[in-house]
PDB file of N, CA and C in Angstrom:
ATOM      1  N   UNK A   1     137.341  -7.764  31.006  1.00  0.00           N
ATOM      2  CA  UNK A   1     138.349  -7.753  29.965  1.00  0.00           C
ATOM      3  C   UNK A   1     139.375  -6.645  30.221  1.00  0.00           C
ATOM      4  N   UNK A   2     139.052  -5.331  30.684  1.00  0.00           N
ATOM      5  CA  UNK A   2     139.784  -4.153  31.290  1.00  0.00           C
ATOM      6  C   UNK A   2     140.837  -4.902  32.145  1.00  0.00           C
ATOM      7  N   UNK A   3     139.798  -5.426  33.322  1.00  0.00           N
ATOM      8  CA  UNK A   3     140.606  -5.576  34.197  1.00  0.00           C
ATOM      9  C   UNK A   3     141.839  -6.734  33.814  1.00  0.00           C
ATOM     10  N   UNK A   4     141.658  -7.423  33.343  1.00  0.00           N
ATOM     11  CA  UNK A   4     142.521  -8.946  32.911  1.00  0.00           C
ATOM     12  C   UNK A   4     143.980  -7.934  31.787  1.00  0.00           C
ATOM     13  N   UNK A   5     143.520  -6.596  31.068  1.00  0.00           N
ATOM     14  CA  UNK A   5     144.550  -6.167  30.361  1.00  0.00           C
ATOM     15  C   UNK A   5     145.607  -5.490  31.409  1.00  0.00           C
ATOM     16  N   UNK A   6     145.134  -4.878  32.241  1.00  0.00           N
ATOM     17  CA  UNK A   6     145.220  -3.836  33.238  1.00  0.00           C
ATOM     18  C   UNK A   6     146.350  -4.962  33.866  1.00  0.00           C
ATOM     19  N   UNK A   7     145.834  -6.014  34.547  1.00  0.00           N
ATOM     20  CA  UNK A   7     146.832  -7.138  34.773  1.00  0.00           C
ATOM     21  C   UNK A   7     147.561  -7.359  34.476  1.00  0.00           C
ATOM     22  N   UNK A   8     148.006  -7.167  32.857  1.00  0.00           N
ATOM     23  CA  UNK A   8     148.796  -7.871  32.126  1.00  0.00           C
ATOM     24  C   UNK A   8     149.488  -7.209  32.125  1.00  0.00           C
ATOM     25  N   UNK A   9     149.335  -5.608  31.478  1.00  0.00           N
ATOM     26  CA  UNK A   9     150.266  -4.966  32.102  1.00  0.00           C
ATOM     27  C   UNK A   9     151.505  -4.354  33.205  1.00  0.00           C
ATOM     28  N   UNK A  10     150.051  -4.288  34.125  1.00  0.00           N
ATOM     29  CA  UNK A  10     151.146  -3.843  35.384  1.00  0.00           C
ATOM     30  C   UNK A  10     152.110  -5.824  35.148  1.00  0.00           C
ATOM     31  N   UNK A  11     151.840  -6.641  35.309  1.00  0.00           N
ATOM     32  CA  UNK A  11     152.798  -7.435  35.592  1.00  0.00           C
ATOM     33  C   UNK A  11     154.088  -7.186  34.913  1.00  0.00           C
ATOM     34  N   UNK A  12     153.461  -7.054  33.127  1.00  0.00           N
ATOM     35  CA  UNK A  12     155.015  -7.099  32.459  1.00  0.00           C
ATOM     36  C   UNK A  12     155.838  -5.629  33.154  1.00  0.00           C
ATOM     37  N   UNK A  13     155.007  -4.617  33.088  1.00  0.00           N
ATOM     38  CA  UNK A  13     155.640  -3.041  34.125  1.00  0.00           C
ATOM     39  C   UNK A  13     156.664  -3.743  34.954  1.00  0.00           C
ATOM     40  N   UNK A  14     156.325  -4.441  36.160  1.00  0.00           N
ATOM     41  CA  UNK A  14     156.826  -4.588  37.501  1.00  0.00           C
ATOM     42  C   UNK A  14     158.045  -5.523  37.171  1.00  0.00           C
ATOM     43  N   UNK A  15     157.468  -6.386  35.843  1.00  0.00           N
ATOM     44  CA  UNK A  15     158.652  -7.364  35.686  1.00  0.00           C
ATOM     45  C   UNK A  15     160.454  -7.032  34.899  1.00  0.00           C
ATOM     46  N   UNK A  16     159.674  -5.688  34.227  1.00  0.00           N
ATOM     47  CA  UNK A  16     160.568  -5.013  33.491  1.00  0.00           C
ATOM     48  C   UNK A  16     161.595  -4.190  34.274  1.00  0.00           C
ATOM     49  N   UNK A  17     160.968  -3.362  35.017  1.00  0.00           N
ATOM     50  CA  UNK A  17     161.222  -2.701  36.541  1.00  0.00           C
ATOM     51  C   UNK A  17     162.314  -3.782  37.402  1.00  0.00           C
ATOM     52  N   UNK A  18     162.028  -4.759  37.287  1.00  0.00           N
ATOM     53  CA  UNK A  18     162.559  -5.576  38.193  1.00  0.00           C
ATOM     54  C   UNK A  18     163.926  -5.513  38.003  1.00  0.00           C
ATOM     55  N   UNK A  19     164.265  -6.459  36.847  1.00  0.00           N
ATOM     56  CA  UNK A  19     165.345  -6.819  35.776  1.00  0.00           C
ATOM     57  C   UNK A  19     166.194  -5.817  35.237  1.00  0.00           C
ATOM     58  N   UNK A  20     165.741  -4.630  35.103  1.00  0.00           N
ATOM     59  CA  UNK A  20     166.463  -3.055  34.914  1.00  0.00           C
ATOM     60  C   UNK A  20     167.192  -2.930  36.631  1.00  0.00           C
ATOM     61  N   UNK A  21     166.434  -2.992  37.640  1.00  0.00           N
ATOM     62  CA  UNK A  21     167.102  -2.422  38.551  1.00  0.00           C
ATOM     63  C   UNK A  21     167.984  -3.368  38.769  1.00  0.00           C
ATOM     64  N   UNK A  22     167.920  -4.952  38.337  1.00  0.00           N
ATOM     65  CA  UNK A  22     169.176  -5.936  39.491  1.00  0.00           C
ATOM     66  C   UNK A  22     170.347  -5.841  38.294  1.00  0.00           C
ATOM     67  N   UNK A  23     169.268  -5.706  36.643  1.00  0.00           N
ATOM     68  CA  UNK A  23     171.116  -5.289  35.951  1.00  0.00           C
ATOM     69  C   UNK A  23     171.733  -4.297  36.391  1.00  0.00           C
ATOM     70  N   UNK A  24     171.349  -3.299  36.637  1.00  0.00           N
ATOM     71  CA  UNK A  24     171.741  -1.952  36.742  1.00  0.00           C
ATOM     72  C   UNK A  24     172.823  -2.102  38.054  1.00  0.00           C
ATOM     73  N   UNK A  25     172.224  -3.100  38.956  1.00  0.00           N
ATOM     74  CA  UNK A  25     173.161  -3.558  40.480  1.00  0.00           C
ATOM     75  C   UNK A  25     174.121  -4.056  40.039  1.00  0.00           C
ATOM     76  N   UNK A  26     174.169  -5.293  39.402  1.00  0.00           N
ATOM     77  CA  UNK A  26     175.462  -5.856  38.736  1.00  0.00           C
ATOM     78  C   UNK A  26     175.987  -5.443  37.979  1.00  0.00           C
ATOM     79  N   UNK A  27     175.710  -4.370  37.044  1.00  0.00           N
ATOM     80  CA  UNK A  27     176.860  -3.632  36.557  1.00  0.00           C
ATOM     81  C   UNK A  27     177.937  -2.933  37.370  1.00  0.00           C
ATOM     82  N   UNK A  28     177.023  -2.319  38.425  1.00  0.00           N
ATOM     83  CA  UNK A  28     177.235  -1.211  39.688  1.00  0.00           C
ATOM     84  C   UNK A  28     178.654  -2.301  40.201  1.00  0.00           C
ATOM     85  N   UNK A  29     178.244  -3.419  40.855  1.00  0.00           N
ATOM     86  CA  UNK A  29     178.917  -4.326  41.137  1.00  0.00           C
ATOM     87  C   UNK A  29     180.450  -4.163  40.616  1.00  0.00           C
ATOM     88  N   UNK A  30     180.072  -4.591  39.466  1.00  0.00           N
ATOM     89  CA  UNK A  30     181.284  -5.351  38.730  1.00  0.00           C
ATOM     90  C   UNK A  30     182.218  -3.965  38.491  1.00  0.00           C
ATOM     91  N   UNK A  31     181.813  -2.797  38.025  1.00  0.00           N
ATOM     92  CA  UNK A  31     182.541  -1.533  38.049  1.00  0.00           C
ATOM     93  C   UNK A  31     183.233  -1.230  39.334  1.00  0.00           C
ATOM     94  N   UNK A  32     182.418  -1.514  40.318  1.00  0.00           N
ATOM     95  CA  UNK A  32     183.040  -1.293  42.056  1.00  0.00           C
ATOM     96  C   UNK A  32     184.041  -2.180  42.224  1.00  0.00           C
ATOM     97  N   UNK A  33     183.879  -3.518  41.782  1.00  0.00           N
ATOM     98  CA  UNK A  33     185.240  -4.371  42.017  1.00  0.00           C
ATOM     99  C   UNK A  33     185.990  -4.281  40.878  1.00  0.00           C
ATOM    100  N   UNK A  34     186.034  -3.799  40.021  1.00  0.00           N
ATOM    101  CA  UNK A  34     187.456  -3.050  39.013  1.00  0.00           C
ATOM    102  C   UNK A  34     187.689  -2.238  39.210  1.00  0.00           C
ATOM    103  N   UNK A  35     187.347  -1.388  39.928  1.00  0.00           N
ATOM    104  CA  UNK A  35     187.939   0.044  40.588  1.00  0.00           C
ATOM    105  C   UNK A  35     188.883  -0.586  41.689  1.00  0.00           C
ATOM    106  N   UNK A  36     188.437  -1.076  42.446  1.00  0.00           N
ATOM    107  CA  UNK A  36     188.984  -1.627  44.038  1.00  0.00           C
ATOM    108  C   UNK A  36     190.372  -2.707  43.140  1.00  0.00           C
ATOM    109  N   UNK A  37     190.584  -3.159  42.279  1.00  0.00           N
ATOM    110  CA  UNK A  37     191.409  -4.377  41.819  1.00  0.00           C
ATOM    111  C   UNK A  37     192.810  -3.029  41.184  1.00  0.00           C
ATOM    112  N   UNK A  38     191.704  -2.141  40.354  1.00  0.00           N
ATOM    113  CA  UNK A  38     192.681  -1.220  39.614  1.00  0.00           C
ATOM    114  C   UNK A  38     193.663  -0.665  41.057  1.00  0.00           C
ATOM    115  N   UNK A  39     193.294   0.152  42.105  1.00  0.00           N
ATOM    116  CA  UNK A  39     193.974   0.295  43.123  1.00  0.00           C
ATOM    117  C   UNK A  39     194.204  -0.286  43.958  1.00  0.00           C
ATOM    118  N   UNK A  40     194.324  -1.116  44.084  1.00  0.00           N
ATOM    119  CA  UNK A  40     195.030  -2.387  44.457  1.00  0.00           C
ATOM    120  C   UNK A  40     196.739  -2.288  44.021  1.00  0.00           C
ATOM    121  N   UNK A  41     196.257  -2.386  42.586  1.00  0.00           N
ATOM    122  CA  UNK A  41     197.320  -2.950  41.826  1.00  0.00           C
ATOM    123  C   UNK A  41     198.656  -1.764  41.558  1.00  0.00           C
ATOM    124  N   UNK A  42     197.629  -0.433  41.407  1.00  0.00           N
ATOM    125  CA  UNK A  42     198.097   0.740  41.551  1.00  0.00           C
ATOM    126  C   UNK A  42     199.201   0.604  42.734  1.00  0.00           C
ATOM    127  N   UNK A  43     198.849   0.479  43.975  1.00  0.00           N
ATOM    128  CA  UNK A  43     199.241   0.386  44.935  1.00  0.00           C
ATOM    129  C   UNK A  43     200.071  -0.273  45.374  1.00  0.00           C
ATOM    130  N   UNK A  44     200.162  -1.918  44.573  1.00  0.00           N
ATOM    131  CA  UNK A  44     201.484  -2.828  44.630  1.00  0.00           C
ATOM    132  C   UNK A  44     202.448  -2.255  43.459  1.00  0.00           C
ATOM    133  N   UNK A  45     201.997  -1.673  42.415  1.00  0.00           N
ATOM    134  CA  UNK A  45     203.029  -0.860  41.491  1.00  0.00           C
ATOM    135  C   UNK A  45     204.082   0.712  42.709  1.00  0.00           C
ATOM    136  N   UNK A  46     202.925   0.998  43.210  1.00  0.00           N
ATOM    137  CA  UNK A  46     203.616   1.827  44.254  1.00  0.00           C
ATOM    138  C   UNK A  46     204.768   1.619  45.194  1.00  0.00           C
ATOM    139  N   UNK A  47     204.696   0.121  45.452  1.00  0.00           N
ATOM    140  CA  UNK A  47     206.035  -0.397  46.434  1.00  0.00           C
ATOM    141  C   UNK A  47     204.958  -0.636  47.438  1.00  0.00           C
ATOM    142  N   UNK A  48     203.727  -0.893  47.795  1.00  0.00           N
ATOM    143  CA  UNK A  48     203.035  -1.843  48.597  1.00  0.00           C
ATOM    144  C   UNK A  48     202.999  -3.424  49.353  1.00  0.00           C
ATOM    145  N   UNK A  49     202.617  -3.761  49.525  1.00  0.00           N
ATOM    146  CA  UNK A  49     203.154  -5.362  49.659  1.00  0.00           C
ATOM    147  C   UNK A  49     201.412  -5.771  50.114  1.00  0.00           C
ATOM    148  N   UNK A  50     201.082  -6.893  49.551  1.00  0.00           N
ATOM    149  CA  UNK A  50     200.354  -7.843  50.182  1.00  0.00           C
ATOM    150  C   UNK A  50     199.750  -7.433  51.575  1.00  0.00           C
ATOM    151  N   UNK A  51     200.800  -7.774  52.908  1.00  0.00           N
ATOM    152  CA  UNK A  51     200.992  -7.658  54.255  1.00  0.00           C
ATOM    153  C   UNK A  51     200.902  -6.462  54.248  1.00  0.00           C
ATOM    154  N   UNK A  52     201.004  -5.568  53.622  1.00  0.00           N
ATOM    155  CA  UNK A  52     200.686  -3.745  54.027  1.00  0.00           C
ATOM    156  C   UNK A  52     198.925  -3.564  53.721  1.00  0.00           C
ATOM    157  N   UNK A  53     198.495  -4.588  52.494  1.00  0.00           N
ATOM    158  CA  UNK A  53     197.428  -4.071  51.858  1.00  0.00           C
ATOM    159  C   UNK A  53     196.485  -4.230  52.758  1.00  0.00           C
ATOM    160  N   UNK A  54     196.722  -5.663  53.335  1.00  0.00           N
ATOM    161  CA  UNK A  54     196.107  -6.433  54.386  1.00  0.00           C
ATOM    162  C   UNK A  54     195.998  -6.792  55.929  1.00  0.00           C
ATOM    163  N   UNK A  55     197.036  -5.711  56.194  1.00  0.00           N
ATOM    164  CA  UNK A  55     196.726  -5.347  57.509  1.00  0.00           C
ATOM    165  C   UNK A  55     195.543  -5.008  58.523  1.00  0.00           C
ATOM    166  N   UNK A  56     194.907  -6.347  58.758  1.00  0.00           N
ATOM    167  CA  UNK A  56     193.733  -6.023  59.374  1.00  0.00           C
ATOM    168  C   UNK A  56     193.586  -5.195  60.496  1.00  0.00           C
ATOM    169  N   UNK A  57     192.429  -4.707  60.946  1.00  0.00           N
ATOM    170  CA  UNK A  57     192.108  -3.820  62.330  1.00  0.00           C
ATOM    171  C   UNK A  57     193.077  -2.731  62.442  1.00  0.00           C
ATOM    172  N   UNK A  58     193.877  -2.473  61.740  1.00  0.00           N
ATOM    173  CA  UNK A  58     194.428  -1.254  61.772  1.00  0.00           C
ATOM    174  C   UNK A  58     193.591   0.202  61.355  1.00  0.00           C
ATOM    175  N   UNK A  59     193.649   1.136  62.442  1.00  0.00           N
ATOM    176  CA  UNK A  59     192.820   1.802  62.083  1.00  0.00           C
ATOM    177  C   UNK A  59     194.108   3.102  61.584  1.00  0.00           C
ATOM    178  N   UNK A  60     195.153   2.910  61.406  1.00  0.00           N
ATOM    179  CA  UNK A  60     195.905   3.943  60.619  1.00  0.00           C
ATOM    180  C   UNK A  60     196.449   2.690  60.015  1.00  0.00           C
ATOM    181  N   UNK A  61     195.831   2.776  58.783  1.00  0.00           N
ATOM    182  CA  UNK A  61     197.007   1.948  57.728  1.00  0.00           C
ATOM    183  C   UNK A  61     197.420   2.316  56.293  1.00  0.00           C
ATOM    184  N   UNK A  62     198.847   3.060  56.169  1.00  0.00           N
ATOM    185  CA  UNK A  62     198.999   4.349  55.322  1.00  0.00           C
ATOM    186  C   UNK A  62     198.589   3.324  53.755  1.00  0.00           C
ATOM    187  N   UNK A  63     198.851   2.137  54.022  1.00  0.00           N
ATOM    188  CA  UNK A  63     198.285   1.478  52.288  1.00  0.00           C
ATOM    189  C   UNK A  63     196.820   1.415  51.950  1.00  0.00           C
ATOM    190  N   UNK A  64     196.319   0.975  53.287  1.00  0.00           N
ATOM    191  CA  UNK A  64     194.888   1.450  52.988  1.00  0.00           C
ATOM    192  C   UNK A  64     194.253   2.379  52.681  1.00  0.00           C
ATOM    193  N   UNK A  65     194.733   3.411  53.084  1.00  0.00           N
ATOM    194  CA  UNK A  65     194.441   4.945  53.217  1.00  0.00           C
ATOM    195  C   UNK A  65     194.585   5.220  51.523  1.00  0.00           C
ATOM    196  N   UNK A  66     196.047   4.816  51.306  1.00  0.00           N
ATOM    197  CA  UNK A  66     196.145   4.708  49.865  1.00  0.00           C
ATOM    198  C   UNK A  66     195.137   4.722  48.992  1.00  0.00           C
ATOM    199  N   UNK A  67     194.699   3.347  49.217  1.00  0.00           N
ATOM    200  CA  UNK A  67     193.801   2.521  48.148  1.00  0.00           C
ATOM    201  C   UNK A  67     192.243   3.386  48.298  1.00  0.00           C
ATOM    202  N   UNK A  68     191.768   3.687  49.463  1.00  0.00           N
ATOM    203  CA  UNK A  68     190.549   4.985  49.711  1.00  0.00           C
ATOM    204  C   UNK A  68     191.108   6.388  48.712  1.00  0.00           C
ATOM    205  N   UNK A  69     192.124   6.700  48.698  1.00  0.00           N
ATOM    206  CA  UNK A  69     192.591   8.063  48.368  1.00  0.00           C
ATOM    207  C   UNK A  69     192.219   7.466  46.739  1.00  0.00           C
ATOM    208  N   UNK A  70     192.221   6.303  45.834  1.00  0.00           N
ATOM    209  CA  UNK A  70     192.628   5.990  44.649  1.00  0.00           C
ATOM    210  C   UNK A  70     190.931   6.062  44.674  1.00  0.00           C
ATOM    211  N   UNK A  71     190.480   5.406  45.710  1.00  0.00           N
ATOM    212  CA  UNK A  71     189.211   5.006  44.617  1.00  0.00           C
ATOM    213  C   UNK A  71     188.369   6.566  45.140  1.00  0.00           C
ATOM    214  N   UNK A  72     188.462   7.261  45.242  1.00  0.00           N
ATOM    215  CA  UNK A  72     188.281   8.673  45.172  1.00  0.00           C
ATOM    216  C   UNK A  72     188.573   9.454  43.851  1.00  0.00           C
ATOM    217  N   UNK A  73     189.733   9.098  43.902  1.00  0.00           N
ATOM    218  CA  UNK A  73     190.025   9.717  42.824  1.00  0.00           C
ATOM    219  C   UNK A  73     191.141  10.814  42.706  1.00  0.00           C
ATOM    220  N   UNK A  74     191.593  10.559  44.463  1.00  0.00           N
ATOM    221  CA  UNK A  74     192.717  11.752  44.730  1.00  0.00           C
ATOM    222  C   UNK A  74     194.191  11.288  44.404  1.00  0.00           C
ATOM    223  N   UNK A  75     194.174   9.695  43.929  1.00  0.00           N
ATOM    224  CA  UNK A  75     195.474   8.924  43.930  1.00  0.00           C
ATOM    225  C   UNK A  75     195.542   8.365  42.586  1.00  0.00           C
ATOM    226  N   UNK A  76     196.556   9.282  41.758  1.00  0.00           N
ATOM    227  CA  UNK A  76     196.656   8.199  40.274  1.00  0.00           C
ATOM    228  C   UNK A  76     198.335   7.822  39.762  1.00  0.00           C
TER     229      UNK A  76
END
């Protein structure tokens, strides 16, 4: 009978555990991509363009650099 409570427990534990950590991810989530959208947008308010934001493989790209500097927190 111990053991069968003992069971019951740890399951609901592990299950509770579970569901806390993947909300806790998708909040994480969804805050990370409204940060990244906010400077973005920051950034086309700046005189940015699309084609600047998106300049792939560039490894100096002063809009990108931008949008890193914003979600830091050094760019408002």
């Amino acid at each position: 009978m111990r053991f069968v409570l003992a069971a019951i427990a740890a399951t609901l534990i592990i299950g509770v555990a579970t569901s806390t950590t993947s909300f806790a991810q998708k909040k994480k989530d969804q805050v990370t991509r409204a940060s990244v959208n906010e400077c973005i947008q920051l950034a086309r308010q700046r005189g940015w363009t699309d084609s600047d934001l998106s300049a792939g493989g560039a490894k100096s790209n002063p809009a990108r650099d931008f949008v890193i500097r914003c979600l830091q927190g050094r760019q408002r």
